[in-house]
Protein backbone atom coordinates (compact mmCIF):
# COMPACT_ATOMS: atom_id res chain seq x y z
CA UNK A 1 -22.45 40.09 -15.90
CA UNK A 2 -20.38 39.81 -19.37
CA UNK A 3 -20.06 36.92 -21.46
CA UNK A 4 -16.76 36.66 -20.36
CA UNK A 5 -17.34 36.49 -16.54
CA UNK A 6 -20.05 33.59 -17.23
CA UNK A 7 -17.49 31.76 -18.68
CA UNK A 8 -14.76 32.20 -16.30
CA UNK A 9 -17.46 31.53 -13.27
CA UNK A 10 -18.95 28.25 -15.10
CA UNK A 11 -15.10 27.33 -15.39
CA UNK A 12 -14.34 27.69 -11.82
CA UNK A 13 -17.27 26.27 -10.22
CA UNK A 14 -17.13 22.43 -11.57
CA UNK A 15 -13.06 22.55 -11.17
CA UNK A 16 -13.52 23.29 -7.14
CA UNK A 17 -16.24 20.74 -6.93
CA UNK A 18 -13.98 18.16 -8.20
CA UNK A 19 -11.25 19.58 -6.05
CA UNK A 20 -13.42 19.13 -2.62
CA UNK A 21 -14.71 15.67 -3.53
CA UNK A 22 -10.80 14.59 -4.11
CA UNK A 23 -9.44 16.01 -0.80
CA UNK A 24 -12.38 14.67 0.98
CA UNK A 25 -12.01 10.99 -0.61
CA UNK A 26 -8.16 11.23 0.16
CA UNK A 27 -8.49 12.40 3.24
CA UNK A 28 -11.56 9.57 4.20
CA UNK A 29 -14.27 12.24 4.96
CA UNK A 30 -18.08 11.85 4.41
CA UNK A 31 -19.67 15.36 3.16
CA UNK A 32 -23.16 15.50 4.12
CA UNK A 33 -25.18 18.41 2.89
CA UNK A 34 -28.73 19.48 3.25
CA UNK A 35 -31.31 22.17 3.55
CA UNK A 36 -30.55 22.26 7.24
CA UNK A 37 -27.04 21.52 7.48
CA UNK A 38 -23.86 20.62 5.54
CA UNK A 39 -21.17 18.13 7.80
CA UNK A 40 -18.17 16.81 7.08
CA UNK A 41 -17.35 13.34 9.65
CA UNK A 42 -14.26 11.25 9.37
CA UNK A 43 -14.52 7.66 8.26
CA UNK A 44 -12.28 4.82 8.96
CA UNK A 45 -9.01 4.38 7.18
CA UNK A 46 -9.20 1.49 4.54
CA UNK A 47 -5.11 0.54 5.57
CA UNK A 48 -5.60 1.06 9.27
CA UNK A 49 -3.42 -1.56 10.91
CA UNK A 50 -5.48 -1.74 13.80
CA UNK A 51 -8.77 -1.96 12.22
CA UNK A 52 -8.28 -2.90 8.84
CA UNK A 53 -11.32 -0.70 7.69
CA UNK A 54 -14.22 -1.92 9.33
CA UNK A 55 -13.98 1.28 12.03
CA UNK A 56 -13.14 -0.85 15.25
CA UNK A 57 -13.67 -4.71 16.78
CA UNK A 58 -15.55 -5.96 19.41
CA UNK A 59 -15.04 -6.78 22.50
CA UNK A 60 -15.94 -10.24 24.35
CA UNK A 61 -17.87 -10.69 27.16
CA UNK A 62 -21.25 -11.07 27.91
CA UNK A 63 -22.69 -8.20 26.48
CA UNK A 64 -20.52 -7.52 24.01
CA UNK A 65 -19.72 -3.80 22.48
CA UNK A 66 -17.80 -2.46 19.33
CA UNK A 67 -15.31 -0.54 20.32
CA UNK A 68 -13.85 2.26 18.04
CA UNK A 69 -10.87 2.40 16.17
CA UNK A 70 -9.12 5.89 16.44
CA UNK A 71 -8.53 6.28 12.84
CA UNK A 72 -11.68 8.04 12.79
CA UNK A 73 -13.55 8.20 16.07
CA UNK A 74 -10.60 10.71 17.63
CA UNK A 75 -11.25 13.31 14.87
CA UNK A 76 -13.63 15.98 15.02
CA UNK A 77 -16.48 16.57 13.05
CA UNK A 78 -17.47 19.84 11.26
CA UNK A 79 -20.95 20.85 11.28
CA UNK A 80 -22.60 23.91 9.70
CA UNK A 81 -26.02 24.90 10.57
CA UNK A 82 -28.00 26.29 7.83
CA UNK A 83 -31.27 26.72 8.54
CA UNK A 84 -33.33 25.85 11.82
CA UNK A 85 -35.16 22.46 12.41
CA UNK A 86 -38.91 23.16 11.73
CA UNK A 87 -40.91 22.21 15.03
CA UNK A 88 -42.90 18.73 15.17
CA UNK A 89 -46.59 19.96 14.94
CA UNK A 90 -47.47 16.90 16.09
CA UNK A 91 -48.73 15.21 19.44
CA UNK A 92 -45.89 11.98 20.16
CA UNK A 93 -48.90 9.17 20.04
């Protein structure tokens, strides 16, 4: 590679790193990345009327549940397998 392609790709790089962390913070996505995976999930809106933020509200009753707010539970979430899961070697007790 020339000097002049270095420069050009260490130019790039940082600028589209920035660009993916703004659209992902103004759009209210999570990026999770790591040897075995990188996903993208939604997270609630902070002006949601419904929900205000929090994600959802719970419900009364007896046994009471949190129920979702679709500001974020109605989108989908983008997962990208990387590498495989290494097997647990071992025994469960």
């Amino acid at each position: 590679m020339t000097a002049r392609r270095v420069a050009l790709l260490l130019a790039v790089v940082p600028a589209a790193a920035v660009t993916t962390a703004a659209v992902l913070k103004a759009g209210h996505f999570k990026l999770y990345a790591d040897r075995h995976r990188i996903e993208i999930t939604a997270r609630p809106r902070p002006n949601c009327p419904h929900c205000h933020g929090e994600g959802g509200w719970w419900t009364g009753g007896a046994f009471p549940e949190m129920e979702a707010c679709g500001c974020w539970s109605d989108r989908h979430t983008l997962r990208i397998r990387l590498l495989p899961v290494p097997a647990w070697d071992e025994p469960p007790f």
